[in-house]
C-alpha atoms as a PDB file:
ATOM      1  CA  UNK A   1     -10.599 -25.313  31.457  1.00  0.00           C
ATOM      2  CA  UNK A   2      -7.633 -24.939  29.238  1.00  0.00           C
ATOM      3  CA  UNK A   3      -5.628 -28.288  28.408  1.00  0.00           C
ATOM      4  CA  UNK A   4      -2.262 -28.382  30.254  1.00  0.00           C
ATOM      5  CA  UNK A   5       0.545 -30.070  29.014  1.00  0.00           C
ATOM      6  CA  UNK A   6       3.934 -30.635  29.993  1.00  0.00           C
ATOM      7  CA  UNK A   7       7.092 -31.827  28.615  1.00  0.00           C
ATOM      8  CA  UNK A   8      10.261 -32.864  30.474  1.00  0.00           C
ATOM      9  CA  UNK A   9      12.967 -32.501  28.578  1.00  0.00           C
ATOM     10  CA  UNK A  10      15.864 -35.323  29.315  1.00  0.00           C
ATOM     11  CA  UNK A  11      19.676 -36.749  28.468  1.00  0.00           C
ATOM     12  CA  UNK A  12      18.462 -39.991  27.873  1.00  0.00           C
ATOM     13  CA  UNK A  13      17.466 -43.463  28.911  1.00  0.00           C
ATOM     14  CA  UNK A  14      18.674 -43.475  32.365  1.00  0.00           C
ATOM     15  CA  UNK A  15      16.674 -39.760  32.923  1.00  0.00           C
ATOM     16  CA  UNK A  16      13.716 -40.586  31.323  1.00  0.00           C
ATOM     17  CA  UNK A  17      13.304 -43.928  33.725  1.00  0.00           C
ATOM     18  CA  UNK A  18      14.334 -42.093  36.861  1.00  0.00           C
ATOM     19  CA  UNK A  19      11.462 -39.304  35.910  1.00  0.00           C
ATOM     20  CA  UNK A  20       8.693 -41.768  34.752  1.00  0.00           C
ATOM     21  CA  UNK A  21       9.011 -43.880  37.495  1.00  0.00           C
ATOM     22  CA  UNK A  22       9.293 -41.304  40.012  1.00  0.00           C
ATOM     23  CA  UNK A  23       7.493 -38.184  39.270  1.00  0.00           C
ATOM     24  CA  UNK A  24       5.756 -39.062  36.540  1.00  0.00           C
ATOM     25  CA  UNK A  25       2.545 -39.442  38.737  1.00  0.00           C
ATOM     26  CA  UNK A  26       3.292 -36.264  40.229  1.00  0.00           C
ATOM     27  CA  UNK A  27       3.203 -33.844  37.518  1.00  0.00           C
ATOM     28  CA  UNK A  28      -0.298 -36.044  36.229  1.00  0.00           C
ATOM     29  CA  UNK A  29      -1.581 -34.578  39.133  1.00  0.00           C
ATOM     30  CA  UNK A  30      -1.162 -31.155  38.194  1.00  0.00           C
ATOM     31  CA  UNK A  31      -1.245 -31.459  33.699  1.00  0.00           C
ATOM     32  CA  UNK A  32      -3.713 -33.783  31.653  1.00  0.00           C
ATOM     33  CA  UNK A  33      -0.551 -35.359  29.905  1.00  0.00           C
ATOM     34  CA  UNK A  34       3.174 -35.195  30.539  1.00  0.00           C
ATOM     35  CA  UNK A  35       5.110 -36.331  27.575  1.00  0.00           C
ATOM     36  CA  UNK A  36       8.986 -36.781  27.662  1.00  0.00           C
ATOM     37  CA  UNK A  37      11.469 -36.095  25.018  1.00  0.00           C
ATOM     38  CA  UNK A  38      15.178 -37.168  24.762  1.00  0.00           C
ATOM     39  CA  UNK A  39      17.055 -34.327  23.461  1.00  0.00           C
ATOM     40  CA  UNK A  40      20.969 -36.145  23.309  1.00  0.00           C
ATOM     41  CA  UNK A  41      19.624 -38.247  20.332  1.00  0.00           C
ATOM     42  CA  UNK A  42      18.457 -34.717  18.203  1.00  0.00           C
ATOM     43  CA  UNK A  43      20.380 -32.253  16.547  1.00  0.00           C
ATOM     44  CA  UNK A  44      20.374 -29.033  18.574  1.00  0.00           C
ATOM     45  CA  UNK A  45      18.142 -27.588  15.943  1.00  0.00           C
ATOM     46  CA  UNK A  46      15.675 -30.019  16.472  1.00  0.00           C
ATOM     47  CA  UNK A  47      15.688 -29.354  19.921  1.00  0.00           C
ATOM     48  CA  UNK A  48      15.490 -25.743  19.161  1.00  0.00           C
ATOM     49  CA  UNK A  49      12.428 -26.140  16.855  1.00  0.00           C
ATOM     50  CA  UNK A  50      10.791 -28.172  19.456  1.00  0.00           C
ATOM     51  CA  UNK A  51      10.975 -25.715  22.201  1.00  0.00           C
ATOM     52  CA  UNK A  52       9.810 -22.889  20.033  1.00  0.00           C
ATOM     53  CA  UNK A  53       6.949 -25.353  19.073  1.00  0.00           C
ATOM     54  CA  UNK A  54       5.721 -25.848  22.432  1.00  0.00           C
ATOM     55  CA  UNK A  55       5.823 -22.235  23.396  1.00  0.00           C
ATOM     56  CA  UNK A  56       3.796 -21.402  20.480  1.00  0.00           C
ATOM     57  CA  UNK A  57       1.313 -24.084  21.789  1.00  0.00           C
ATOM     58  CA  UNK A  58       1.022 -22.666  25.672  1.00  0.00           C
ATOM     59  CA  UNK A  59       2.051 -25.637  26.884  1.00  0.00           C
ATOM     60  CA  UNK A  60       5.085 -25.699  29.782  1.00  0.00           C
ATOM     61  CA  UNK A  61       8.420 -27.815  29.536  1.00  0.00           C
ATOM     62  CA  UNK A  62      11.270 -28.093  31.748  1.00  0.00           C
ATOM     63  CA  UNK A  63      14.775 -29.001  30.499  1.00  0.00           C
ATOM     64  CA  UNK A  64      16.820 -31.241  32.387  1.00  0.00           C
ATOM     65  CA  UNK A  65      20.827 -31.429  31.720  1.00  0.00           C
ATOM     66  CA  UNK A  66      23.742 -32.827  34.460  1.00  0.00           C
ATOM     67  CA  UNK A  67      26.099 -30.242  35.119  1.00  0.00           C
ATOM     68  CA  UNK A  68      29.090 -32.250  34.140  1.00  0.00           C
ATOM     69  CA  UNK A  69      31.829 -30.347  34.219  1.00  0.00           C
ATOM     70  CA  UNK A  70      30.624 -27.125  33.922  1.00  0.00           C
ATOM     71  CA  UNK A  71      31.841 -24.711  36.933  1.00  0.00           C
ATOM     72  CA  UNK A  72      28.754 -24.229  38.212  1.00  0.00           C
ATOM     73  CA  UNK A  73      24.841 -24.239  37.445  1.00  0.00           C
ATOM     74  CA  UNK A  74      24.843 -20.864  36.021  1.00  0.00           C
ATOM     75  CA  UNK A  75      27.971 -21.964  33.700  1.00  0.00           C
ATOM     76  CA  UNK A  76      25.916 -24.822  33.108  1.00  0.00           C
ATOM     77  CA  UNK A  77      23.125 -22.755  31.935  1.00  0.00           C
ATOM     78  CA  UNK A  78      24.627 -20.440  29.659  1.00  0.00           C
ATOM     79  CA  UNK A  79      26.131 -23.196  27.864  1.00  0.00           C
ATOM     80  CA  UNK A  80      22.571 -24.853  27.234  1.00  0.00           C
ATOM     81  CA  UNK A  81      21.489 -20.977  26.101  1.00  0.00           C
ATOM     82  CA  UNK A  82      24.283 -20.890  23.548  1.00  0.00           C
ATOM     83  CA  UNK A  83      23.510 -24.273  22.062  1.00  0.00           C
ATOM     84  CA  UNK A  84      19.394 -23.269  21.906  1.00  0.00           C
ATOM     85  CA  UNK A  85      18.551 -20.269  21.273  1.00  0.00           C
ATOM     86  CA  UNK A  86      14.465 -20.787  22.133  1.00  0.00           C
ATOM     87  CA  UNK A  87      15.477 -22.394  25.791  1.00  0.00           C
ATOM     88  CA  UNK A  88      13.901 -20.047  28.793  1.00  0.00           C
ATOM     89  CA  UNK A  89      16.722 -20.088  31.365  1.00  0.00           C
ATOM     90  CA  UNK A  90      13.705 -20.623  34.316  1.00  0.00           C
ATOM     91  CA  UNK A  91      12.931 -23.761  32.175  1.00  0.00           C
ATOM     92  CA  UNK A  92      16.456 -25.527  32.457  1.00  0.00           C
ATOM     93  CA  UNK A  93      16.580 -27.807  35.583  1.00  0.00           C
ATOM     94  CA  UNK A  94      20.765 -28.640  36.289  1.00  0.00           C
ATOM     95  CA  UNK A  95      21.389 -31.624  37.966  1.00  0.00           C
ATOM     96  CA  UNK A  96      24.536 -32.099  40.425  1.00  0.00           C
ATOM     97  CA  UNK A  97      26.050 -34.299  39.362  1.00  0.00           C
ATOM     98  CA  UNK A  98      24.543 -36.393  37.102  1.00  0.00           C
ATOM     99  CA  UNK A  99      21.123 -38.239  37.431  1.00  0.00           C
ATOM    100  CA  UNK A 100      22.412 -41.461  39.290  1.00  0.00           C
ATOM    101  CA  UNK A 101      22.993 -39.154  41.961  1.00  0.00           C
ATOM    102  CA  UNK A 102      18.937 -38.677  42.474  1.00  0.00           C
ATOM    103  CA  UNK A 103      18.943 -42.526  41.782  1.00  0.00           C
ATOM    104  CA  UNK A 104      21.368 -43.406  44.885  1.00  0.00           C
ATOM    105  CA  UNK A 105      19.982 -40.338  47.217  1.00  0.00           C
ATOM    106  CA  UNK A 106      16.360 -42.335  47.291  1.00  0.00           C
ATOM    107  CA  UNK A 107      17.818 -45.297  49.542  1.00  0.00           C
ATOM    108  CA  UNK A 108      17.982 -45.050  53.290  1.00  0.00           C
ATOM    109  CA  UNK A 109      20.561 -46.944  55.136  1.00  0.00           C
ATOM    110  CA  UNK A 110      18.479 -50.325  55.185  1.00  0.00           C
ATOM    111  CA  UNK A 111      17.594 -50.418  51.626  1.00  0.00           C
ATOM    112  CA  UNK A 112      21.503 -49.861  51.091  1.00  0.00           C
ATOM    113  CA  UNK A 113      22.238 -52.469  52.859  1.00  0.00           C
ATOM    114  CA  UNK A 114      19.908 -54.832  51.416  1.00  0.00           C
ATOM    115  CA  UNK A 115      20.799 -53.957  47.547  1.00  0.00           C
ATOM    116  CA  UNK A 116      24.904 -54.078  48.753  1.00  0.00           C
ATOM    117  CA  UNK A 117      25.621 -50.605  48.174  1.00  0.00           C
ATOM    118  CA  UNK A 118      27.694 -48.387  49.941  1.00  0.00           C
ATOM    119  CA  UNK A 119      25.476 -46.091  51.456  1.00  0.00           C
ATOM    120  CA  UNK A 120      26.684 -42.374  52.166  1.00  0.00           C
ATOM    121  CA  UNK A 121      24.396 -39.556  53.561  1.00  0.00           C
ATOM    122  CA  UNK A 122      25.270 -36.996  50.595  1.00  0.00           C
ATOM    123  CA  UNK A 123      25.362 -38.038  46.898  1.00  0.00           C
ATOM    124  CA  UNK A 124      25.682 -34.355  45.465  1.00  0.00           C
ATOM    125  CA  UNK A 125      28.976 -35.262  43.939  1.00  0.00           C
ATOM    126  CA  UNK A 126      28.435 -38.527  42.545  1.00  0.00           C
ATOM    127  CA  UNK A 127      30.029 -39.261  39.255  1.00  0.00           C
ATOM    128  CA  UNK A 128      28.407 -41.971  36.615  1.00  0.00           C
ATOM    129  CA  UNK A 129      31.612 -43.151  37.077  1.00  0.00           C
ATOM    130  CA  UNK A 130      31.613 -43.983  41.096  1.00  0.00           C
ATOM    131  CA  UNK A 131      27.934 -45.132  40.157  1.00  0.00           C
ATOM    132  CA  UNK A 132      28.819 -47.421  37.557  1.00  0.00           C
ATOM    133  CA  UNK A 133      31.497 -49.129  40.308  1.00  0.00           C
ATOM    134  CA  UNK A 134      28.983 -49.999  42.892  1.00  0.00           C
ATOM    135  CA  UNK A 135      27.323 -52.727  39.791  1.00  0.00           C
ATOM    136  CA  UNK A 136      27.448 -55.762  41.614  1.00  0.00           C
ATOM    137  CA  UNK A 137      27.707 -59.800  39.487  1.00  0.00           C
ATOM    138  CA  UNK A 138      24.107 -59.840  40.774  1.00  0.00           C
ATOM    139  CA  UNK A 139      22.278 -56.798  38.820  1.00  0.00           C
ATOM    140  CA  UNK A 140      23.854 -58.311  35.702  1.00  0.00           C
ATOM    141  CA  UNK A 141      23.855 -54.327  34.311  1.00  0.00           C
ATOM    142  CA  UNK A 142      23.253 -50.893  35.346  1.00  0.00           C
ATOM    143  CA  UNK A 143      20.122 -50.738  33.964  1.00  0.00           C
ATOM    144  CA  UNK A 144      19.279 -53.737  36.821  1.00  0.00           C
ATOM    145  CA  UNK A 145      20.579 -51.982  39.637  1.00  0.00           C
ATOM    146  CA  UNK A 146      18.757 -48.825  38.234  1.00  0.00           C
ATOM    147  CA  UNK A 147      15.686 -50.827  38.466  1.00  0.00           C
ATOM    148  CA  UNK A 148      16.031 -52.165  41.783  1.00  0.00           C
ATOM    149  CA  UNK A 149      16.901 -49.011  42.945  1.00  0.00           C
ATOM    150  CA  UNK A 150      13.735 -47.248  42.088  1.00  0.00           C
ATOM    151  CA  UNK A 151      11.768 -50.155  43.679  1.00  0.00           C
ATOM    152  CA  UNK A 152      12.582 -48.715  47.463  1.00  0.00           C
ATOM    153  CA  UNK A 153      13.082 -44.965  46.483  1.00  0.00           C
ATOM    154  CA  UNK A 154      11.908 -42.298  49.242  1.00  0.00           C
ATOM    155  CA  UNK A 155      11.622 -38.979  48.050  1.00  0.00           C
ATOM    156  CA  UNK A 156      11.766 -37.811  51.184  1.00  0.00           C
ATOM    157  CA  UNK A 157      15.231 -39.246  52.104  1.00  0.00           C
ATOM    158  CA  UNK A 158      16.497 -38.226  48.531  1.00  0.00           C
ATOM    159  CA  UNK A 159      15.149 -34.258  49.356  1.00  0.00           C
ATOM    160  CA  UNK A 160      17.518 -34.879  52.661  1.00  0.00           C
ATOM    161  CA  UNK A 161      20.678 -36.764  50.439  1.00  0.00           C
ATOM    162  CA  UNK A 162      20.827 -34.610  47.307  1.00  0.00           C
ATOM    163  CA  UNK A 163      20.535 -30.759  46.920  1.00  0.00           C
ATOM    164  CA  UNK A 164      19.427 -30.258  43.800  1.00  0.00           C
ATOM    165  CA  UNK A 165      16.754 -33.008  43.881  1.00  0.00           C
ATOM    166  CA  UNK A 166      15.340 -31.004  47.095  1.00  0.00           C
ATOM    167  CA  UNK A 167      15.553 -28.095  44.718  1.00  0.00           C
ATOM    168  CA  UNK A 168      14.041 -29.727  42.117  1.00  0.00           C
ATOM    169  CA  UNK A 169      11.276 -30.952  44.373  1.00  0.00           C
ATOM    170  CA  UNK A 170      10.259 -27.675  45.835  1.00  0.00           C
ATOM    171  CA  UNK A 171      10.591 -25.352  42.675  1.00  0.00           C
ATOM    172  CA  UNK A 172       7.813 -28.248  40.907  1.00  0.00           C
ATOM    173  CA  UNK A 173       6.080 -28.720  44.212  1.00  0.00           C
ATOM    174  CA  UNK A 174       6.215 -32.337  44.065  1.00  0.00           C
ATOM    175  CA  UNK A 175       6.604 -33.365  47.222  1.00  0.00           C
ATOM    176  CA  UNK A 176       4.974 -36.175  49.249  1.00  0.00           C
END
């Protein structure tokens, strides 16, 4: 059987923990290693040789980016194409807003409660911004509340909270 790799392309820090902690195990099931790559610290060339080097190997990757303040995901998209010129446009995965969105859309109401945070049924539109307010004296940082967060995360209740994660989810199959 043919070795099957997979690389998940991501932002940063904050990406790379939300993916490793939470669907890490899920992609194991289905490659014999998934590696992860943080493409805001490279040079778009980099990035660009690095893509063209795993498509030369067979392997699969998926490219994660917020949308920011693009328009939309297709906007989104074709700004990613223009920066790398190697990037398959089924490969990019656009997240709405930005990744602490899928952090907060894993809490149900009692697991809100319990870590203080305002708890709201849809986090689509949250900013790293509104994220960054909810930091309570307790967590000490984001990186804290990040990490508590992920302790009592339901992908389930996140497919319900957050649109693109439930995209996300199904296009991957990864759910529970």
């Amino acid at each position: 059987m043919k070795y099957r790799q997979l690389f998940i392309l991501v932002e940063g820090d904050d990406d790379e923990r939300f993916f490793k902690t939470i669907l890490k195990s899920k992609f194991e099931e289905k490659y014999d290693s998934v590696t992860f790559w943080k493409y805001a610290q490279e040079k778009n060339t980099k990035t660009n040789d690095f893509l063209k080097s795993i498509k030369e190997m067979h392997h699969e990757y998926i490219y994660v980016a917020d949308i920011d303040c693009a328009a939309c995901v297709t906007r989104k998209k074709q700004e990613i194409r223009n920066k790398l010129k190697n990037i398959e446009p089924n490969k990019i995965m656009v997240i709405i807003k930005e990744i602490e969105s899928w952090y907060l859309a894993g809490l149900d109401s009692e697991n809100s409660k319990q870590l203080r945070i305002s708890f709201s049924n849809a986090t689509d539109n949250l900013t790293k911004e509104q994220f960054n307010s909810l930091i309570l004296k307790k967590f000490g940082s984001r990186i804290d509340l990040m990490a508590e967060i992920l302790k009592y995360f339901s992908i389930k209740i996140a497919m319900q909270r957050n649109g693109s994660f439930r995209y996300f989810i199904e296009k991957y199959n990864c759910e529970v």
